[in-house]
C-alpha atoms as a PDB file:
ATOM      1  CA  UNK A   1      36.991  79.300  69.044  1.00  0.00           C
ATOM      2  CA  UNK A   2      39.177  77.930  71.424  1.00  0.00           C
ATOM      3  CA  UNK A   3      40.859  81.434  72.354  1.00  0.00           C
ATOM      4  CA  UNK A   4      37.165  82.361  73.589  1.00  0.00           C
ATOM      5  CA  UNK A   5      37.199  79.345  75.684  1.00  0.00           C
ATOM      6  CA  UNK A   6      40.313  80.077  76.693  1.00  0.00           C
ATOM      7  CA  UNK A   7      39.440  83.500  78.085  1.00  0.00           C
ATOM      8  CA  UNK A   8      36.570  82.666  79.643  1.00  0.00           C
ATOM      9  CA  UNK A   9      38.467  80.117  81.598  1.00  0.00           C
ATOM     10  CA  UNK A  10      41.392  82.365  82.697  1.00  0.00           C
ATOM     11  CA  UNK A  11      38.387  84.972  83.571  1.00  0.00           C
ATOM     12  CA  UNK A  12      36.510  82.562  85.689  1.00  0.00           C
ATOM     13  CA  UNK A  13      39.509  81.345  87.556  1.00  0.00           C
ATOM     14  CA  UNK A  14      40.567  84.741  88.493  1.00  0.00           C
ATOM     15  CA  UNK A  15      37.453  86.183  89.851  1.00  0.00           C
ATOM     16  CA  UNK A  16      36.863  82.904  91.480  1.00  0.00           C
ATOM     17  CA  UNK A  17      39.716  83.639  93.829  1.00  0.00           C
ATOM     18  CA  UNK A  18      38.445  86.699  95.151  1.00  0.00           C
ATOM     19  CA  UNK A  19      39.000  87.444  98.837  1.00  0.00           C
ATOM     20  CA  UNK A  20      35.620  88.479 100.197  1.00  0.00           C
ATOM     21  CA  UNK A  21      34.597  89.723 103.394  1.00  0.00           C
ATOM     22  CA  UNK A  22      32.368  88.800 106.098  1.00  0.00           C
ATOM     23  CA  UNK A  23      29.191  87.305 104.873  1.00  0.00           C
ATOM     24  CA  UNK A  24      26.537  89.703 103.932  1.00  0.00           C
ATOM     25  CA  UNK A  25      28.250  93.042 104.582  1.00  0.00           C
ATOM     26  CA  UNK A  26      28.771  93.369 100.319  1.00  0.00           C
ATOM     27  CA  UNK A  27      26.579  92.231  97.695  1.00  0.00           C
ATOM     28  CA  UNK A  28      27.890  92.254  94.254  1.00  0.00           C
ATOM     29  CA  UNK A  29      24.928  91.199  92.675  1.00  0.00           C
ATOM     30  CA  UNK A  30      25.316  93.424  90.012  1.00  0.00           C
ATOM     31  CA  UNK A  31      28.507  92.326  89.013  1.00  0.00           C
ATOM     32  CA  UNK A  32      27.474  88.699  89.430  1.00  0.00           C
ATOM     33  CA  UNK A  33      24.483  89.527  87.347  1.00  0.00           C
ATOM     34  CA  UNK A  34      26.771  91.018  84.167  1.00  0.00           C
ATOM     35  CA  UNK A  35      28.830  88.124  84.349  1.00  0.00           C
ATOM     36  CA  UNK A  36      26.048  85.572  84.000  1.00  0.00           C
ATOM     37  CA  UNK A  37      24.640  87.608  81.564  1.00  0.00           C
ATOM     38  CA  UNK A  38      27.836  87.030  79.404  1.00  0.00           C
ATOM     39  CA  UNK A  39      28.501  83.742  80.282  1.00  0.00           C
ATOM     40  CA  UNK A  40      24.958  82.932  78.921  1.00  0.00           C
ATOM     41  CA  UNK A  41      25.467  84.711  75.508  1.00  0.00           C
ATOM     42  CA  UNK A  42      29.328  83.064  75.207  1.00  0.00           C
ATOM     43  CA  UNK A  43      27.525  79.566  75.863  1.00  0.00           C
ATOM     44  CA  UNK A  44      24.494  80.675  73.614  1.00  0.00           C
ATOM     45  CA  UNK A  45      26.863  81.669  70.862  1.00  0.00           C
ATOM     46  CA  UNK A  46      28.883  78.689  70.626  1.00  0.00           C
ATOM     47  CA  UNK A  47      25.897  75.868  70.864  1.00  0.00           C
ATOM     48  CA  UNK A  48      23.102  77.416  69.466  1.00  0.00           C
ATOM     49  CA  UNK A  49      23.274  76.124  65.504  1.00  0.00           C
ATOM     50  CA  UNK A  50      24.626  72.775  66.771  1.00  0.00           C
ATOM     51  CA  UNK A  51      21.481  72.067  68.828  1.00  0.00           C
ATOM     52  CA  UNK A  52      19.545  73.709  66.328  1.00  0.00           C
ATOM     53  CA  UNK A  53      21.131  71.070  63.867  1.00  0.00           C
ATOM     54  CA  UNK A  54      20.918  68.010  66.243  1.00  0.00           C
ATOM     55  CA  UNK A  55      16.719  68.706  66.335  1.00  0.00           C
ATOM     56  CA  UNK A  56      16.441  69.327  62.677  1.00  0.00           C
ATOM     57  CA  UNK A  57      18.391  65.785  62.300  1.00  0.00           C
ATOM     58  CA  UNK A  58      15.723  63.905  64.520  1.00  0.00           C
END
């Protein structure tokens, strides 16, 4: 579990440092769109059943 973390760490530091150009000449919405897309399944993956657990509890 903590490799995935790990990975999606080192991911999101490197394409944070992109070097973009001037503002509005390129989208990459679709590219920003994938990578939400897994980011929400990663974080989906590793807290669903806790949640799931923690309402159960109450």
């Amino acid at each position: 579990m903590k490799h995935i973390f790990l990975m999606a760490l080192i991911a999101g530091v490197t394409f944070a440092s992109e070097h973009g150009e001037a503002a509005g000449v390129e989208t990459d919405i679709v590219q920003r769109t994938v990578n939400f897309l897994i980011f929400a399944g990663i974080v989906y993956y590793l807290i669903a059943e806790p949640v799931k657990a923690f309402f159960i509890g109450r």
